[in-house]
N, C-alpha and C. Protein backbone atom coordinates (compact mmCIF):
# COMPACT_ATOMS: atom_id res chain seq x y z
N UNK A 1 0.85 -1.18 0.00
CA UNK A 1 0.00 0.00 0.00
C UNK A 1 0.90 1.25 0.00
N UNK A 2 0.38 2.12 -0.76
CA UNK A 2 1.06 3.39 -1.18
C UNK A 2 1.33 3.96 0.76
N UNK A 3 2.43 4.69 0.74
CA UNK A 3 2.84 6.09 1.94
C UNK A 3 2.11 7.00 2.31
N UNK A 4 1.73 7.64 0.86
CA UNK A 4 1.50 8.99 0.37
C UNK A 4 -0.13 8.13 0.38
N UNK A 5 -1.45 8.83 0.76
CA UNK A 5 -2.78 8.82 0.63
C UNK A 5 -3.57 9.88 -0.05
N UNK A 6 -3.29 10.01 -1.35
CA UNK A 6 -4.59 10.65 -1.67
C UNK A 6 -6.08 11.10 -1.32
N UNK A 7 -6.54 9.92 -0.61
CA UNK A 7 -7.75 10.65 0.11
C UNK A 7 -7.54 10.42 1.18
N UNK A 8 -6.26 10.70 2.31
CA UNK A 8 -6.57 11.43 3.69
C UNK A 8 -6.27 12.69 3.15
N UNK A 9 -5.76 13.20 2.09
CA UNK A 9 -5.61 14.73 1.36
C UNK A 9 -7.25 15.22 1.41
N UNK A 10 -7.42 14.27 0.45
CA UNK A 10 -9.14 14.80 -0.05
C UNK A 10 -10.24 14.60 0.83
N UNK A 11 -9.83 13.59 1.91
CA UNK A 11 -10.68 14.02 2.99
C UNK A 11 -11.78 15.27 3.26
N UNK A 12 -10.63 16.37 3.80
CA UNK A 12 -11.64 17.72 4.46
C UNK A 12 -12.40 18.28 3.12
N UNK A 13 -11.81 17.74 1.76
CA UNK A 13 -12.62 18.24 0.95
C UNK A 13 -14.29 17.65 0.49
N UNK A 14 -14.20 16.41 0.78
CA UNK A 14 -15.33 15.70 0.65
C UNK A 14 -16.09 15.80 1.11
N UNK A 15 -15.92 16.42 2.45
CA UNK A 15 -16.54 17.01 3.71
C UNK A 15 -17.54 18.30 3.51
N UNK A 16 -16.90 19.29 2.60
CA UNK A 16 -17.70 20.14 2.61
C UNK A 16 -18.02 20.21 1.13
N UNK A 17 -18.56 19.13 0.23
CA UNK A 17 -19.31 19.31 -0.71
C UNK A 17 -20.17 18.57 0.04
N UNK A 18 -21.56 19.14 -0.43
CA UNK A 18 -22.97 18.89 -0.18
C UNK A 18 -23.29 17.30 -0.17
N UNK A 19 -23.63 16.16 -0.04
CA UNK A 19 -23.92 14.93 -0.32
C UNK A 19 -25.24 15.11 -1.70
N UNK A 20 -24.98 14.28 -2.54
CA UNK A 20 -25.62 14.39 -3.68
C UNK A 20 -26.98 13.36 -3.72
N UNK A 21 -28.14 13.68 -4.08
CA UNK A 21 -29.39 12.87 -3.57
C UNK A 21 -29.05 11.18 -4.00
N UNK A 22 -29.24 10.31 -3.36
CA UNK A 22 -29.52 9.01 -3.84
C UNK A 22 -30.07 9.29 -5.18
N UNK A 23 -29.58 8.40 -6.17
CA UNK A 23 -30.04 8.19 -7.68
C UNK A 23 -30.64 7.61 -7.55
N UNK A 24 -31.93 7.39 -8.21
CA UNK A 24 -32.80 6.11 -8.84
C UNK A 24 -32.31 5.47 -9.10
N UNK A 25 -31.72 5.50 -9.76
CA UNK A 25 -31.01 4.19 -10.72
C UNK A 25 -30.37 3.06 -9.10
N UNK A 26 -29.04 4.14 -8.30
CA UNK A 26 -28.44 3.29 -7.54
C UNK A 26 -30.03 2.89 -6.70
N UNK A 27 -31.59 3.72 -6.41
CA UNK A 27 -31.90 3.26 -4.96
C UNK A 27 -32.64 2.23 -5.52
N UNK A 28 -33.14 1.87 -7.02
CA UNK A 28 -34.06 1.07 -7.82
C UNK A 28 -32.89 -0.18 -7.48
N UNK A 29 -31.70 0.02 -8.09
CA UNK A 29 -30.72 -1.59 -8.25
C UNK A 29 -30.50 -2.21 -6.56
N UNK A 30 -29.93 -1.17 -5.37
CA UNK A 30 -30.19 -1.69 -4.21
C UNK A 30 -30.97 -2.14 -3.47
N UNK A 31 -32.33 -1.37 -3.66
CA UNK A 31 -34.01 -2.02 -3.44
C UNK A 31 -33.77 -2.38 -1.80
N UNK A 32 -33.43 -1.29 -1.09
CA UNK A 32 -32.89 -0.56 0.67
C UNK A 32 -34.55 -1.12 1.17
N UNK A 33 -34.17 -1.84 2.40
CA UNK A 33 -35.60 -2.00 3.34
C UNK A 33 -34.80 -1.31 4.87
N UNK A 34 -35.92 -1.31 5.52
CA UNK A 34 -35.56 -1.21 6.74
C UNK A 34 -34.98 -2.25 7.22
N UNK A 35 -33.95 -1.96 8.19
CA UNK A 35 -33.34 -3.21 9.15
C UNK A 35 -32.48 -3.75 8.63
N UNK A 36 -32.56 -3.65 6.82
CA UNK A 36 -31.10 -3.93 5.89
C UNK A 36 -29.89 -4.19 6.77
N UNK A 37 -29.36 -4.69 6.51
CA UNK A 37 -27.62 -4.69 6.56
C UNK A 37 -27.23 -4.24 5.77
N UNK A 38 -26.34 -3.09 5.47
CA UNK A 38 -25.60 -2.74 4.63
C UNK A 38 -24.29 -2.53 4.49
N UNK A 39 -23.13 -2.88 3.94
CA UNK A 39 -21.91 -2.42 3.70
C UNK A 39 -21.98 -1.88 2.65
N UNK A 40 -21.18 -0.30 2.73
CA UNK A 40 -20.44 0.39 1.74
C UNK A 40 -19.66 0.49 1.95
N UNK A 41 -18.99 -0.44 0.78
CA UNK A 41 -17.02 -1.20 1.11
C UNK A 41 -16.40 0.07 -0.15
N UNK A 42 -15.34 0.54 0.74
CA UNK A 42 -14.66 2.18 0.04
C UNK A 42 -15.59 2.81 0.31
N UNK A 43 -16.63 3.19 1.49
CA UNK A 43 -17.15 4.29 1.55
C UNK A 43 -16.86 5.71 1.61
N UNK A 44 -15.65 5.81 2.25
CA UNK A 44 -15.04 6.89 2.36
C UNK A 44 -15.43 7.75 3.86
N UNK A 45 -16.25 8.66 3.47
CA UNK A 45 -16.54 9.65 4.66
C UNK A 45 -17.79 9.58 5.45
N UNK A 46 -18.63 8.27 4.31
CA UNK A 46 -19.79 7.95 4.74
C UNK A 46 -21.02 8.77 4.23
N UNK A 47 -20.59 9.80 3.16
CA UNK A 47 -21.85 10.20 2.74
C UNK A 47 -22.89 10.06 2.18
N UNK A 48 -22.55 8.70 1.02
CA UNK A 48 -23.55 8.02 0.61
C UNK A 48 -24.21 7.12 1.70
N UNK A 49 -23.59 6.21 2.58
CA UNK A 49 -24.36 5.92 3.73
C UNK A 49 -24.88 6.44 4.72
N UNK A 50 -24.69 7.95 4.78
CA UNK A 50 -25.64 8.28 5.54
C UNK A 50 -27.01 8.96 5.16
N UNK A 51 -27.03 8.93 3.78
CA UNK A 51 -28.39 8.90 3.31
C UNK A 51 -29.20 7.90 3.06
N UNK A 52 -28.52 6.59 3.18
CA UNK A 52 -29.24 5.25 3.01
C UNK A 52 -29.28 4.66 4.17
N UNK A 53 -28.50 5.62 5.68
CA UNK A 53 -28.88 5.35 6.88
C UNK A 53 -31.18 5.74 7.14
N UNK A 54 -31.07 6.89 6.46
CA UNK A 54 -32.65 7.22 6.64
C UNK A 54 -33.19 6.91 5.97
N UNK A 55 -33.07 5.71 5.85
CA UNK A 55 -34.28 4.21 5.44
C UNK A 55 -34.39 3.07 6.41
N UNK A 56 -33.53 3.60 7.75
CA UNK A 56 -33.93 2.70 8.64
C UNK A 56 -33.13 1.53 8.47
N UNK A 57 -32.00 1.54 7.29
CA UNK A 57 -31.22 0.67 7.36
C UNK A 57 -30.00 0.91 8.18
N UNK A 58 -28.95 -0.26 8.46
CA UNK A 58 -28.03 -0.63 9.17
C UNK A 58 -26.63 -0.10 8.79
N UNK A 59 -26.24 0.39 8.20
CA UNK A 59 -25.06 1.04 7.71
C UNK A 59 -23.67 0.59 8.26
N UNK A 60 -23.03 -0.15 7.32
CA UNK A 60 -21.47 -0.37 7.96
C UNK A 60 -20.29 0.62 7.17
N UNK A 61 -19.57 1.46 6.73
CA UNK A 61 -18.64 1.88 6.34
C UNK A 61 -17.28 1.16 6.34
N UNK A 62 -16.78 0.93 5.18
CA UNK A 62 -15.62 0.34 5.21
C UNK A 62 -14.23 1.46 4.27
N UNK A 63 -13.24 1.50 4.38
CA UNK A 63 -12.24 2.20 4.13
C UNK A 63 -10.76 2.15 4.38
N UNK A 64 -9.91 2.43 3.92
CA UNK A 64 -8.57 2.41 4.11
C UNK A 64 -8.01 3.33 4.59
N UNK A 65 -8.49 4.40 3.90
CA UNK A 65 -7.72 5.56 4.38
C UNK A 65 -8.64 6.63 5.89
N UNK A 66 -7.40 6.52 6.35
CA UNK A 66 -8.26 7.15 7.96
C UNK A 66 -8.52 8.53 8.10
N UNK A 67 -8.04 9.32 6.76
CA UNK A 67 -8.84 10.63 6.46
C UNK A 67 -10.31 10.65 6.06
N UNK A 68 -10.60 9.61 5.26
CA UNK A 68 -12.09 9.41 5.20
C UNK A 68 -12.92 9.11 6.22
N UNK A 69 -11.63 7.66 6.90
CA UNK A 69 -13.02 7.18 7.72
C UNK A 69 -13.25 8.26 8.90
N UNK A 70 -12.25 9.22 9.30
CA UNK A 70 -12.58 10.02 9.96
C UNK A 70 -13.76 10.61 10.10
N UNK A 71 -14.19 11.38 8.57
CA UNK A 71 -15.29 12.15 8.46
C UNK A 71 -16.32 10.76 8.88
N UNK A 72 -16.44 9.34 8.38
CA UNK A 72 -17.40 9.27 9.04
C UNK A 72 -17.87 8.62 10.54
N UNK A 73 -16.57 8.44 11.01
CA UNK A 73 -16.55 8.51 12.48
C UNK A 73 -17.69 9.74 13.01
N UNK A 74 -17.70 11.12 12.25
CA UNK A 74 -18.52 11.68 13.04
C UNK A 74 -19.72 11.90 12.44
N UNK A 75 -19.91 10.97 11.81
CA UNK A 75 -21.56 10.89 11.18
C UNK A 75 -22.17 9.68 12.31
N UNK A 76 -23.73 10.03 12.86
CA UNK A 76 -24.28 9.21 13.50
C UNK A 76 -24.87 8.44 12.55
N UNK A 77 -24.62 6.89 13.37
CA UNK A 77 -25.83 5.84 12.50
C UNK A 77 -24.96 5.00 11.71
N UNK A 78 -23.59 5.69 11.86
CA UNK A 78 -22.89 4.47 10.82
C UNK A 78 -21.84 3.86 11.84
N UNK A 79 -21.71 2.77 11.45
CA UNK A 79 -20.64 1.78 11.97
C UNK A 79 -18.95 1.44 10.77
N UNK A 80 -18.40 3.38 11.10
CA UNK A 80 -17.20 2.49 10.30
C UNK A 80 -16.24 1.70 10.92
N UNK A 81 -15.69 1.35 9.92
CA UNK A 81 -14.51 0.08 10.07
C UNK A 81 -13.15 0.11 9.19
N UNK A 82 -12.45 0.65 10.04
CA UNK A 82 -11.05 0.51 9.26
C UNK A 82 -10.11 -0.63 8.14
N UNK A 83 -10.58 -0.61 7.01
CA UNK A 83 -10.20 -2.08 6.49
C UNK A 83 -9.64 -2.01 4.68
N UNK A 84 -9.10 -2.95 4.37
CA UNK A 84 -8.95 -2.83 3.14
C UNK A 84 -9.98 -3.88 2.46
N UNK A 85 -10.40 -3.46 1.80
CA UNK A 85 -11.68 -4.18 0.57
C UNK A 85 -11.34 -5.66 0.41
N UNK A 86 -9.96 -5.53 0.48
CA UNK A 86 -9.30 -7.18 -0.62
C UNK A 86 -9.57 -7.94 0.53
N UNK A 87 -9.64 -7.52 1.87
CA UNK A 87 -9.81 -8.44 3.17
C UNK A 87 -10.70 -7.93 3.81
N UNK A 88 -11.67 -7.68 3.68
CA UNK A 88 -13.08 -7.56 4.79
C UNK A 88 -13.07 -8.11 6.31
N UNK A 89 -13.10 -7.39 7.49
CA UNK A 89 -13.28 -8.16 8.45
C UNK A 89 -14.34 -9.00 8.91
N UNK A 90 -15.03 -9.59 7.90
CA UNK A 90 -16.57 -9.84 8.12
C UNK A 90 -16.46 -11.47 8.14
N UNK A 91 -17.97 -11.60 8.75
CA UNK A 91 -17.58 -13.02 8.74
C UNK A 91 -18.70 -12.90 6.99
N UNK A 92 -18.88 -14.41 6.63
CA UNK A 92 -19.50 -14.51 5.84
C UNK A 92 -20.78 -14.18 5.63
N UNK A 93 -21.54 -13.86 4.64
CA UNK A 93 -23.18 -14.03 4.87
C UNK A 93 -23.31 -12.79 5.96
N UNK A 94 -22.72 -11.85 5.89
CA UNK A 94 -23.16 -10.70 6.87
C UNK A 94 -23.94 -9.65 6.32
N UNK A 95 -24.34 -9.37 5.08
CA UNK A 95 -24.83 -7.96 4.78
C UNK A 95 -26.32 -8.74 3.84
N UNK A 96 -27.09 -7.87 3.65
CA UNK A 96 -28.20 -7.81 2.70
C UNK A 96 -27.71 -7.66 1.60
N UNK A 97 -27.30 -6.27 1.61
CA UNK A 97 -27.14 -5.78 0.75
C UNK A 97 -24.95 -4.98 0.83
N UNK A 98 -24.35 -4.85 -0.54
CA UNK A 98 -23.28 -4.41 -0.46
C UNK A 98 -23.23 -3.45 -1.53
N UNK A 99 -22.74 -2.24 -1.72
CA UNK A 99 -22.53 -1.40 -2.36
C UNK A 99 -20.51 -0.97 -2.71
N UNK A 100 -20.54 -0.66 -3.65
CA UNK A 100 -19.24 0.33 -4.03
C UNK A 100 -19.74 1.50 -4.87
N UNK A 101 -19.33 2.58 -4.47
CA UNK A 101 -19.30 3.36 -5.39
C UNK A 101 -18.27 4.32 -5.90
N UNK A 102 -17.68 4.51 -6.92
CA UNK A 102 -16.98 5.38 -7.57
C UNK A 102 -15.44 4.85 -6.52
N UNK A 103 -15.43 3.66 -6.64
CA UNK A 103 -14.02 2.87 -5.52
C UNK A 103 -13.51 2.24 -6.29
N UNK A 104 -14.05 1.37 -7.47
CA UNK A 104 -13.88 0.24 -7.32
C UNK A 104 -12.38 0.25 -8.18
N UNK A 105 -12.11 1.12 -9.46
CA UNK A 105 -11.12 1.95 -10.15
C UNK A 105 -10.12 2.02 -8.91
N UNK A 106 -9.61 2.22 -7.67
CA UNK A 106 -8.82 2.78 -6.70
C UNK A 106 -8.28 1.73 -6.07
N UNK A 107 -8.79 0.26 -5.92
CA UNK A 107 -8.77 -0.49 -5.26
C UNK A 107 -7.15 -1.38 -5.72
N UNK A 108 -6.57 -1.83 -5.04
CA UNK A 108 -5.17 -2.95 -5.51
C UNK A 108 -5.48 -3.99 -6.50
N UNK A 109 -6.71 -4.80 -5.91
CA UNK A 109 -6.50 -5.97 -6.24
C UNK A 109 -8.18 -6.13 -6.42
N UNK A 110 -8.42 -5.79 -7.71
CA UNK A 110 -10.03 -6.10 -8.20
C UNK A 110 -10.37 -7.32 -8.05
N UNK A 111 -9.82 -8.27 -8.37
CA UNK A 111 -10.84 -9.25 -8.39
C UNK A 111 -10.90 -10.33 -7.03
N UNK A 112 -9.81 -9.91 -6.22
CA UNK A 112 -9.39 -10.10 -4.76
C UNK A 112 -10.89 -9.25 -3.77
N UNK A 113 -10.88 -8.34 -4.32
CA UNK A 113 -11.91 -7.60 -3.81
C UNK A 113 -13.62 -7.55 -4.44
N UNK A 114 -13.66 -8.14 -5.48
CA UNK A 114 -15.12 -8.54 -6.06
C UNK A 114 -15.38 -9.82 -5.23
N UNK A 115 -14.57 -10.75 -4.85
CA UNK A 115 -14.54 -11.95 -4.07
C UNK A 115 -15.12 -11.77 -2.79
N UNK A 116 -14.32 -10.53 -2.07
CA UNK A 116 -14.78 -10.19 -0.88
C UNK A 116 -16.45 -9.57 -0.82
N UNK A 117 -16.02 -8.98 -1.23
CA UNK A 117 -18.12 -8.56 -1.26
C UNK A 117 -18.81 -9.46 -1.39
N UNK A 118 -18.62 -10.00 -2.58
CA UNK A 118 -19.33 -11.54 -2.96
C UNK A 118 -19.41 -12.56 -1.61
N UNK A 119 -18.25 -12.64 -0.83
CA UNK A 119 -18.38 -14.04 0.08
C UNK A 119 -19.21 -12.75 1.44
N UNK A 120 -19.18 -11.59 1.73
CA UNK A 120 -19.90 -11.13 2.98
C UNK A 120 -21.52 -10.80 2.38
N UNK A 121 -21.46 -10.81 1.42
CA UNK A 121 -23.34 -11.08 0.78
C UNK A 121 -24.03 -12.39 1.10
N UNK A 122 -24.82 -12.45 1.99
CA UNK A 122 -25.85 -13.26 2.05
C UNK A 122 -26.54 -13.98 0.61
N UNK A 123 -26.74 -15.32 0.51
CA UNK A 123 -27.73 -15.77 -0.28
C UNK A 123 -29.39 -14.65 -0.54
N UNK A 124 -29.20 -14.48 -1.52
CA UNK A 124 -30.33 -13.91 -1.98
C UNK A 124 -30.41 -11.98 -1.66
N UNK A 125 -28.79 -11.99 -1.37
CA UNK A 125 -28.73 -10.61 -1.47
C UNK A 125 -27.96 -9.79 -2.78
N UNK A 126 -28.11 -8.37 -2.48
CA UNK A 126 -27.48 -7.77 -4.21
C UNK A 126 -26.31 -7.03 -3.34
N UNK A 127 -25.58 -7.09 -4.78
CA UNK A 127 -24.13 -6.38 -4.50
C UNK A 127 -23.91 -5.05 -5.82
N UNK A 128 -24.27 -3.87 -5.51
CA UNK A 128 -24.09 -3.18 -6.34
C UNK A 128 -23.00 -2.06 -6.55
N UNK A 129 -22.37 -2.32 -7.86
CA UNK A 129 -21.28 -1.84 -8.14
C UNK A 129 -21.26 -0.46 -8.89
N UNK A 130 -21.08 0.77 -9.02
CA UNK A 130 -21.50 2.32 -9.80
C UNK A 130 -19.55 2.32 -9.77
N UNK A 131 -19.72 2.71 -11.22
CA UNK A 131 -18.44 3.50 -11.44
C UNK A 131 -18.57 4.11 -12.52
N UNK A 132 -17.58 5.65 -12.75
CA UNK A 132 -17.66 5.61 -14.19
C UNK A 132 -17.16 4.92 -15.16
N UNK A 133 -18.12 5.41 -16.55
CA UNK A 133 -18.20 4.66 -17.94
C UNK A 133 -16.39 4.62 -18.71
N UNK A 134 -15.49 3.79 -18.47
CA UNK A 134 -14.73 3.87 -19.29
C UNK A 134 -14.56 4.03 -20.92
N UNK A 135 -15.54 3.50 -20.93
CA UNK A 135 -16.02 3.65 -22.60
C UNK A 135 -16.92 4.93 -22.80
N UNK A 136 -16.41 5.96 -21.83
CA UNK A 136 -16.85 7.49 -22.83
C UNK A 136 -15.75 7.97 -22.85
N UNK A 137 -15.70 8.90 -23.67
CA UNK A 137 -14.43 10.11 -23.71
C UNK A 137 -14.16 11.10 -22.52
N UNK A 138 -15.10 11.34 -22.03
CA UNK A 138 -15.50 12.79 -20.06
C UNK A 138 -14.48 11.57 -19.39
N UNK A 139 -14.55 9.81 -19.45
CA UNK A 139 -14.09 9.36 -18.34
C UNK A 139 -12.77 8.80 -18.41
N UNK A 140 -12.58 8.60 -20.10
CA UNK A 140 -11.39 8.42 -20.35
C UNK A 140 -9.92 9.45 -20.10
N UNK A 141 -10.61 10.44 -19.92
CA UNK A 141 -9.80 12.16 -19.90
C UNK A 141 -9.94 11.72 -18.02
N UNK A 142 -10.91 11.83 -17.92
CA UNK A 142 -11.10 11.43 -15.97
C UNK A 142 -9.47 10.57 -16.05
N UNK A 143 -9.33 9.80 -16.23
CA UNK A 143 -8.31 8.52 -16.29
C UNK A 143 -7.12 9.09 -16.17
N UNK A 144 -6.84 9.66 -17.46
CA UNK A 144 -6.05 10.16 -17.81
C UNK A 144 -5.27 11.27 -16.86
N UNK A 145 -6.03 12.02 -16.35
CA UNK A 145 -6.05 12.73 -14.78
C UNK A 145 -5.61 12.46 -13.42
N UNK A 146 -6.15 11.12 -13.37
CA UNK A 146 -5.72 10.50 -12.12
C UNK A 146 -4.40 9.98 -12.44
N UNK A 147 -4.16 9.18 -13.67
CA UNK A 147 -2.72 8.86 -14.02
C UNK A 147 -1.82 10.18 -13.32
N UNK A 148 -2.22 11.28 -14.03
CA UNK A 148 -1.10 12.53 -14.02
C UNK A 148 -1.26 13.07 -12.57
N UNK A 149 -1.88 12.72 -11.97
CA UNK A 149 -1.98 13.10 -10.40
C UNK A 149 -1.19 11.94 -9.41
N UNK A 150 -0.56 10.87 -10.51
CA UNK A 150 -0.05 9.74 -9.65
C UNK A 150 -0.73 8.54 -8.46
N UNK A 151 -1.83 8.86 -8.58
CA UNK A 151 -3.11 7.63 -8.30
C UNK A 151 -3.03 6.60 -9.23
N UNK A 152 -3.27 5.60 -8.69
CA UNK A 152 -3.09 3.90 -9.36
C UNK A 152 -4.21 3.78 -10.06
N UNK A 153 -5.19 4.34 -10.02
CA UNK A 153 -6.51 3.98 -10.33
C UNK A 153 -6.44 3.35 -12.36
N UNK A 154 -7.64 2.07 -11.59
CA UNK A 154 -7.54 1.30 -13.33
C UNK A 154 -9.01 0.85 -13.11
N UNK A 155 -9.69 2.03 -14.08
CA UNK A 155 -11.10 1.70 -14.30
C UNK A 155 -11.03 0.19 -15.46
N UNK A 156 -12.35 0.15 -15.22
CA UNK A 156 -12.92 -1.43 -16.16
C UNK A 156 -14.08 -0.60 -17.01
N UNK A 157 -14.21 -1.69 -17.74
CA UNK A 157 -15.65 -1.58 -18.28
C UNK A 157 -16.47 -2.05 -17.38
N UNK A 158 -17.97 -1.77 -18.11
CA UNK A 158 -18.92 -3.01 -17.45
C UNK A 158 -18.36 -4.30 -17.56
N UNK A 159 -18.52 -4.82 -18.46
CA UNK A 159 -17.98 -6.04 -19.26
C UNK A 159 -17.05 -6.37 -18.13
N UNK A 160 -16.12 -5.80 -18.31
CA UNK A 160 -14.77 -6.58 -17.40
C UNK A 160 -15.09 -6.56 -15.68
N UNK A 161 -15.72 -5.40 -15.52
CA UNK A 161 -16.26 -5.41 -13.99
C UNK A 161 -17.38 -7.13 -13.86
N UNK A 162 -18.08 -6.95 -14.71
CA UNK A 162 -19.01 -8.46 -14.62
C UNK A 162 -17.38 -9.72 -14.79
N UNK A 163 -17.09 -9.69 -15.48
CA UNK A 163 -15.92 -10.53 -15.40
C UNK A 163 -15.57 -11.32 -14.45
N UNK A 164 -15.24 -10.17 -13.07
CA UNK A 164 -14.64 -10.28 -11.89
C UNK A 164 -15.46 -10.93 -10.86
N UNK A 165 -16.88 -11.47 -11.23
CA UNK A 165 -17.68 -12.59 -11.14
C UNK A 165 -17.92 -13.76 -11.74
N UNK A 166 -17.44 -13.95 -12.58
CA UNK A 166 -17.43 -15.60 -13.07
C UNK A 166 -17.36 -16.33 -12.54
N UNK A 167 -18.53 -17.53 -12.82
CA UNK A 167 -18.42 -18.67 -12.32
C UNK A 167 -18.91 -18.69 -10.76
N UNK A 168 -19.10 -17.58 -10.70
CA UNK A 168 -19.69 -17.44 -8.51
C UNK A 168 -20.94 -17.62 -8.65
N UNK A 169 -22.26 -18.13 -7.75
CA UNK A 169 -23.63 -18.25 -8.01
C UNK A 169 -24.22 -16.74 -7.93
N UNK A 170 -24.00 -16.44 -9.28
CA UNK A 170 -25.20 -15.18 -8.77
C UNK A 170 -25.91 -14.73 -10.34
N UNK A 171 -26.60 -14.05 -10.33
CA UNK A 171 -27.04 -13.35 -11.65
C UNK A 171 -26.80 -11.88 -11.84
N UNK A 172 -25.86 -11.22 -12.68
CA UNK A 172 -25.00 -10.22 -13.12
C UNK A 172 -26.42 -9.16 -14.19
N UNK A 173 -26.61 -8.66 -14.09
CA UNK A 173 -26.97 -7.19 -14.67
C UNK A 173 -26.31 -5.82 -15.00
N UNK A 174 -25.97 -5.32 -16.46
CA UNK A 174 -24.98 -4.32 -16.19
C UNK A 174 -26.11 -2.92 -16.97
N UNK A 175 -26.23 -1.76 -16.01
CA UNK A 175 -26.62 -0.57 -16.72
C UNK A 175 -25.69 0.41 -16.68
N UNK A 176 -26.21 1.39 -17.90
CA UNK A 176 -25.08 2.44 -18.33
C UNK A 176 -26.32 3.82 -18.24
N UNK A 177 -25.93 4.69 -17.86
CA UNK A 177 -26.41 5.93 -18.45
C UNK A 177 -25.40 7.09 -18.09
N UNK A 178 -25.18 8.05 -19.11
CA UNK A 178 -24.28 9.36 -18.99
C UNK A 178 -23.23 8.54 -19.42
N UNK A 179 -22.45 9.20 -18.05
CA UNK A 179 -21.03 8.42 -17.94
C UNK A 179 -20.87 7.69 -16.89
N UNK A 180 -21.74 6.77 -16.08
CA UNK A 180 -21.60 5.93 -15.46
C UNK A 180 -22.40 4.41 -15.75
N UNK A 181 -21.81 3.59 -14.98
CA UNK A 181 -21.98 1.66 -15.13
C UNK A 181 -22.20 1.27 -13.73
N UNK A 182 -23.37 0.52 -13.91
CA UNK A 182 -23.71 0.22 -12.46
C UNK A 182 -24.20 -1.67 -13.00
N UNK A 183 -23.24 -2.18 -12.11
CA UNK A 183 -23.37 -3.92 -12.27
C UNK A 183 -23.79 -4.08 -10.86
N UNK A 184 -24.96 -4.81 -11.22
CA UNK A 184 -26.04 -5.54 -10.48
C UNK A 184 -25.41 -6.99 -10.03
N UNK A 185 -25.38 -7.53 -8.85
CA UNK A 185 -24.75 -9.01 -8.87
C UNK A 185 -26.25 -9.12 -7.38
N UNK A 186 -26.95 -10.70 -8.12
CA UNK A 186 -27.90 -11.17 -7.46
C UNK A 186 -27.04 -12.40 -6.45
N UNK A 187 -26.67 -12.17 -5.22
CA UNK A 187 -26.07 -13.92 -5.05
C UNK A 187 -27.68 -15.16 -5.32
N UNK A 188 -27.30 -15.92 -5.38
CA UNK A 188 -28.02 -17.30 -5.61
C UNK A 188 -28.33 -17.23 -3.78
């Protein structure tokens, strides 16, 4: 793991942009009940979970970098957890539901870490994945950016993000709109 952290930098900044409303798209593919279990593995500061905390769901935060999880140390309602993705401290079969968003590009070891979500998802729960569209030009230039900023980040396609499930029991769904890809994984 890198020295240097990019987002304990970007931390205080994440902090004071506004949290952006739950999408349809992500609250239609997660399909949030009350009492949920939820992990958002790379959550960061917790801002997407703490809007999917007021549904009465269970909220876990997961993260690496302790500039993020800071910010959401002081959000009520969430339970973060200091951890890297590729190793979850979870036991198995712990969540309803699992989310990534806009992480999954940042992560070491993709398919080390599609594994992990996959084995802390319960039978008959969804694991939903949002990143941007590598296959536009806005995200390819995005890329290109983070390269020159010296971040590791290696977006996928849909395609290759479904990939990183083969052969596991579940049923895969991939949607696109704008410039983002959101893969649906049903476990069996």
């Amino acid at each position: 793991m890198p020295t240097f952290d990019h987002f304990d930098v970007a931390a205080r900044f994440y902090e004071n942009i506004p949290p952006a409303p739950l999408s349809a798209i992500l609250s239609d593919l997660l399909a949030v009940f009350p009492g949920a279990r939820i992990l958002d593995a790379g959550g960061g500061t917790g801002r997407l979970a703490q809007v999917l905390a007021q549904s009465g769901a269970r909220l876990t935060v997961t993260d690496f970098s302790h500039g993020m999880l800071r910010g959401a140390m002081r959000k009520g309602g969430l339970s973060p957890t200091r951890a890297a993705v590729e190793r979850l401290p979870f036991p198995g079969a712990s969540f309803d539901r699992v989310l990534m968003v806009d992480a999954l590009h940042h992560v070491y070891h993709q398919g080390q870490t599609a594994r992990e979500m996959f084995r802390v998802l319960r039978p008959g729960g969804r694991l939903v994945i949002e990143e941007p569209d590598i296959d536009t030009l806005t995200v390819k230039l995005l890329a290109l950016g983070e390269k020159l900023l010296f971040m590791r980040s290696h977006f996928l396609s849909g395609e290759r993000m479904a990939a990183l499930f083969a052969g596991l029991p579940a049923a895969l769904s991939l949607r696109r709109e704008d410039h983002t890809v959101w893969l649906l994984v049903e476990k069996d």
